[in-house]
C-alpha atoms as a PDB file:
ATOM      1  CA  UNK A   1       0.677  -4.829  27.055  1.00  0.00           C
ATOM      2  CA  UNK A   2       2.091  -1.180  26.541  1.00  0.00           C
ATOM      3  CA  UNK A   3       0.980   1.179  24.017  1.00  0.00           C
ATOM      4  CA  UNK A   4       2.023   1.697  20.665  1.00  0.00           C
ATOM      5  CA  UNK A   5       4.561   4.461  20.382  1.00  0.00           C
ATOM      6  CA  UNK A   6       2.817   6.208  17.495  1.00  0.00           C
ATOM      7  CA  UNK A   7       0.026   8.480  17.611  1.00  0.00           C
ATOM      8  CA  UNK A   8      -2.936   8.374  15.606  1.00  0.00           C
ATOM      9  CA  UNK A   9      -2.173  11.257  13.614  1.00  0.00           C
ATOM     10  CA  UNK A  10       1.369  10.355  12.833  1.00  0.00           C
ATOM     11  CA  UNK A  11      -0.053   7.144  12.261  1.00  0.00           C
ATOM     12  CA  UNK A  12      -2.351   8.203   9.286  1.00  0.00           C
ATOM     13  CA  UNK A  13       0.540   9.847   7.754  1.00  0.00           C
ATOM     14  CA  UNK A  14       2.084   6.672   7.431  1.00  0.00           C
ATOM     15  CA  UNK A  15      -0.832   4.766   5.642  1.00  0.00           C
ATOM     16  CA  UNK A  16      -0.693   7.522   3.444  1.00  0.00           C
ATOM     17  CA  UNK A  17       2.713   7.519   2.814  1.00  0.00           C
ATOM     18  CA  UNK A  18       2.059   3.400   2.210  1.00  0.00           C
ATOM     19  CA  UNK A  19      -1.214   3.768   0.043  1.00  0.00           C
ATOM     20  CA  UNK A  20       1.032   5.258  -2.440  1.00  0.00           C
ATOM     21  CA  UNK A  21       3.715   2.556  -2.494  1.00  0.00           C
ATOM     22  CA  UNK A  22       0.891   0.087  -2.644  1.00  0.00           C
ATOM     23  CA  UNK A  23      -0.808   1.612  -5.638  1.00  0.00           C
ATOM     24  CA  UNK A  24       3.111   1.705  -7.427  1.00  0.00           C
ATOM     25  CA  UNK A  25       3.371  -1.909  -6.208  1.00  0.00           C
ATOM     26  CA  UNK A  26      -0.364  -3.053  -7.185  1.00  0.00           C
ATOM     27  CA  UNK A  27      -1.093  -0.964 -10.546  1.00  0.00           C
ATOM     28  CA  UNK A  28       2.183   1.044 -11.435  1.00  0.00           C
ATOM     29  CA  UNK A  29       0.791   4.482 -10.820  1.00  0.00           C
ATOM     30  CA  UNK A  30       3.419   6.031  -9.078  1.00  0.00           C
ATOM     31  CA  UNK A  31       2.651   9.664  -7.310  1.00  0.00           C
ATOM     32  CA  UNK A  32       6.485  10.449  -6.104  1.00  0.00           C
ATOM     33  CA  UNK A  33       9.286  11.908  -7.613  1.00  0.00           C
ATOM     34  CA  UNK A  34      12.165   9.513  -8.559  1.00  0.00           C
ATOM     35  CA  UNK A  35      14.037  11.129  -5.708  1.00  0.00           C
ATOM     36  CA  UNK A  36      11.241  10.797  -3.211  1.00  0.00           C
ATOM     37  CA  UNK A  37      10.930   7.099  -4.411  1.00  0.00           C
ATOM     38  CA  UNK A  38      14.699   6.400  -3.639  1.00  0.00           C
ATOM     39  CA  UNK A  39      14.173   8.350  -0.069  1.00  0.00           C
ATOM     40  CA  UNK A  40      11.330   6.017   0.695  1.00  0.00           C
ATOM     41  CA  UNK A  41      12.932   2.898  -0.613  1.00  0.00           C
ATOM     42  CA  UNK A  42      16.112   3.909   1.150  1.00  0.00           C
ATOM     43  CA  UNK A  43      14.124   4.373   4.506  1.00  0.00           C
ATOM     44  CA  UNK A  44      12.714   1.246   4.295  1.00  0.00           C
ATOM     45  CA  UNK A  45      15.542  -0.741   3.545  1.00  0.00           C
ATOM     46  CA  UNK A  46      16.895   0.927   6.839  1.00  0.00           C
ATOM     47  CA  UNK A  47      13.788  -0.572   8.714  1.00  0.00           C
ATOM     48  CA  UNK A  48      14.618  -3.880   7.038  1.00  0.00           C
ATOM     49  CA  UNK A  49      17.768  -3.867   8.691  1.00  0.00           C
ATOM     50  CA  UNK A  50      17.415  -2.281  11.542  1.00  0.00           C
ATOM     51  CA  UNK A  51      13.455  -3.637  12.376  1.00  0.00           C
ATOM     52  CA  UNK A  52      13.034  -6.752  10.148  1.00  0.00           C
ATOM     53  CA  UNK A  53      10.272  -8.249  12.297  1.00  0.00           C
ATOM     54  CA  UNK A  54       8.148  -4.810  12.044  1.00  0.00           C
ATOM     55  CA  UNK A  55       9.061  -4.269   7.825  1.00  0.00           C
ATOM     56  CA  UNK A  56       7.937  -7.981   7.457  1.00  0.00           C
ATOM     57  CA  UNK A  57       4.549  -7.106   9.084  1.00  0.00           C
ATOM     58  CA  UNK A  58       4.354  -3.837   7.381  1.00  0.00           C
ATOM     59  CA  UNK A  59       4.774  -5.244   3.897  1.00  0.00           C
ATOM     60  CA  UNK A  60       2.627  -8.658   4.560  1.00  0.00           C
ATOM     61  CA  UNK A  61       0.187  -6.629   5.544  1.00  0.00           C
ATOM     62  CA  UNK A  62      -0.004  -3.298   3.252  1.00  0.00           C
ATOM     63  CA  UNK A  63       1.239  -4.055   0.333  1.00  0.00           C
ATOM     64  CA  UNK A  64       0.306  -7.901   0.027  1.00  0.00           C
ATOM     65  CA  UNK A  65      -3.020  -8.068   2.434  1.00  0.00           C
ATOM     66  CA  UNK A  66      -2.258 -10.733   4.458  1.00  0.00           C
ATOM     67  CA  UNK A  67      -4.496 -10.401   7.333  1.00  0.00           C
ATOM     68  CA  UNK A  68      -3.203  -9.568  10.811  1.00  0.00           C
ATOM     69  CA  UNK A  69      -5.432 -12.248  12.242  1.00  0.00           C
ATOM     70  CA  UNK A  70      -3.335 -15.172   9.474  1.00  0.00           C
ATOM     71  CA  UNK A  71       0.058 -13.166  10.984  1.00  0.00           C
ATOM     72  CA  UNK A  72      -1.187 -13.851  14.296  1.00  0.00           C
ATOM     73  CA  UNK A  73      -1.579 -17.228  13.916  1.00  0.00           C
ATOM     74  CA  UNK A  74       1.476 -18.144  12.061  1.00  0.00           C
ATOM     75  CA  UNK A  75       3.195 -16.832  15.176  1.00  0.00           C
ATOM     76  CA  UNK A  76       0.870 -18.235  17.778  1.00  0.00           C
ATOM     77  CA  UNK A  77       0.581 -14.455  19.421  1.00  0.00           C
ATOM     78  CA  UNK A  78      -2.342 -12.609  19.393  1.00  0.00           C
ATOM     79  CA  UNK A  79      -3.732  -9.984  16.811  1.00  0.00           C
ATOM     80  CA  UNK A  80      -3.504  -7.469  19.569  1.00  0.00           C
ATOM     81  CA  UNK A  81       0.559  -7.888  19.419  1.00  0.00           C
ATOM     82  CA  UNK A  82       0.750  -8.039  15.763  1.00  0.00           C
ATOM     83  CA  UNK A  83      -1.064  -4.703  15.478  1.00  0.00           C
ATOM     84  CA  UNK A  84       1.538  -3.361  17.891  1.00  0.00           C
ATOM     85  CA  UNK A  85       4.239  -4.476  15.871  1.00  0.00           C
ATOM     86  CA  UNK A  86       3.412  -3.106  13.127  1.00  0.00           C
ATOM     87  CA  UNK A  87       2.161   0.799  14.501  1.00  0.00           C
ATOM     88  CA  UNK A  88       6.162   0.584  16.152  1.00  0.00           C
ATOM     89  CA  UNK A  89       7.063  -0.447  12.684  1.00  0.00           C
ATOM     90  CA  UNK A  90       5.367   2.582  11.563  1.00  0.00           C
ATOM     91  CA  UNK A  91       6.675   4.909  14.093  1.00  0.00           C
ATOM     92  CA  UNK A  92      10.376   3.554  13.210  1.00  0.00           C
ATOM     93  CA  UNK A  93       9.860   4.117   9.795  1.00  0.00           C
ATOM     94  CA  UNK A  94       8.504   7.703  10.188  1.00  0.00           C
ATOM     95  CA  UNK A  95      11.510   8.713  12.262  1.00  0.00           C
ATOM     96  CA  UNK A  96      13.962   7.496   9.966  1.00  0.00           C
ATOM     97  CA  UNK A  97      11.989   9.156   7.268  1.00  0.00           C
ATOM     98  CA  UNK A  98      11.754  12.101   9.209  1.00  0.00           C
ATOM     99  CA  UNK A  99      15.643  11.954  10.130  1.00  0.00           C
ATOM    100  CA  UNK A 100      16.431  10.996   6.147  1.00  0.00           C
ATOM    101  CA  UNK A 101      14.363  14.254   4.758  1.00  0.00           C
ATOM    102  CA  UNK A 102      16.030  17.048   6.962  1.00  0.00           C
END
């Protein structure tokens, strides 16, 4: 199986970037700017079209904690692919975020 194309670092930025979405989506606290809210919701609609297999995985997993193991198995692939999926997702997401913000 090949690598993930994200890095670690580039990775963390995007659990940050998601920790916040989950905390509007979970509790309502919302830490962005109504603008940076639309850029985000804006990116990941792109994803969703562009990506849908990675946004699915994305959302199951961050924002409603479904377990990549239950993904896994709903798919008959293994946990090792699912985690793939969803770092790619990640790096997709951060370049059109990237792209989007400059």
């Amino acid at each position: 199986m090949s690598n993930a194309l994200i890095t670690d670092e580039e990775y963390r930025r995007f659990e940050d970037i998601i920790f916040k979405v989950w905390r509007i989506y979970e509790f309502g606290e919302n830490e962005f700017t109504q603008t940076e809210m639309e850029h985000i919701n804006k990116d990941f609609g792109q994803l969703n079209t562009e990506h849908h297999r990675e946004y699915k995985i994305i959302v199951r997993h961050h924002l409603k904690r479904v377990y990549y193991t239950t993904m896994a198995r709903e798919q008959g692939v293994s946990e090792g692919y699912i985690r793939k999926l969803v770092k790619n997702g990640a790096y997709y997401f951060l370049q059109i975020y990237n792209h989007q913000k400059s």
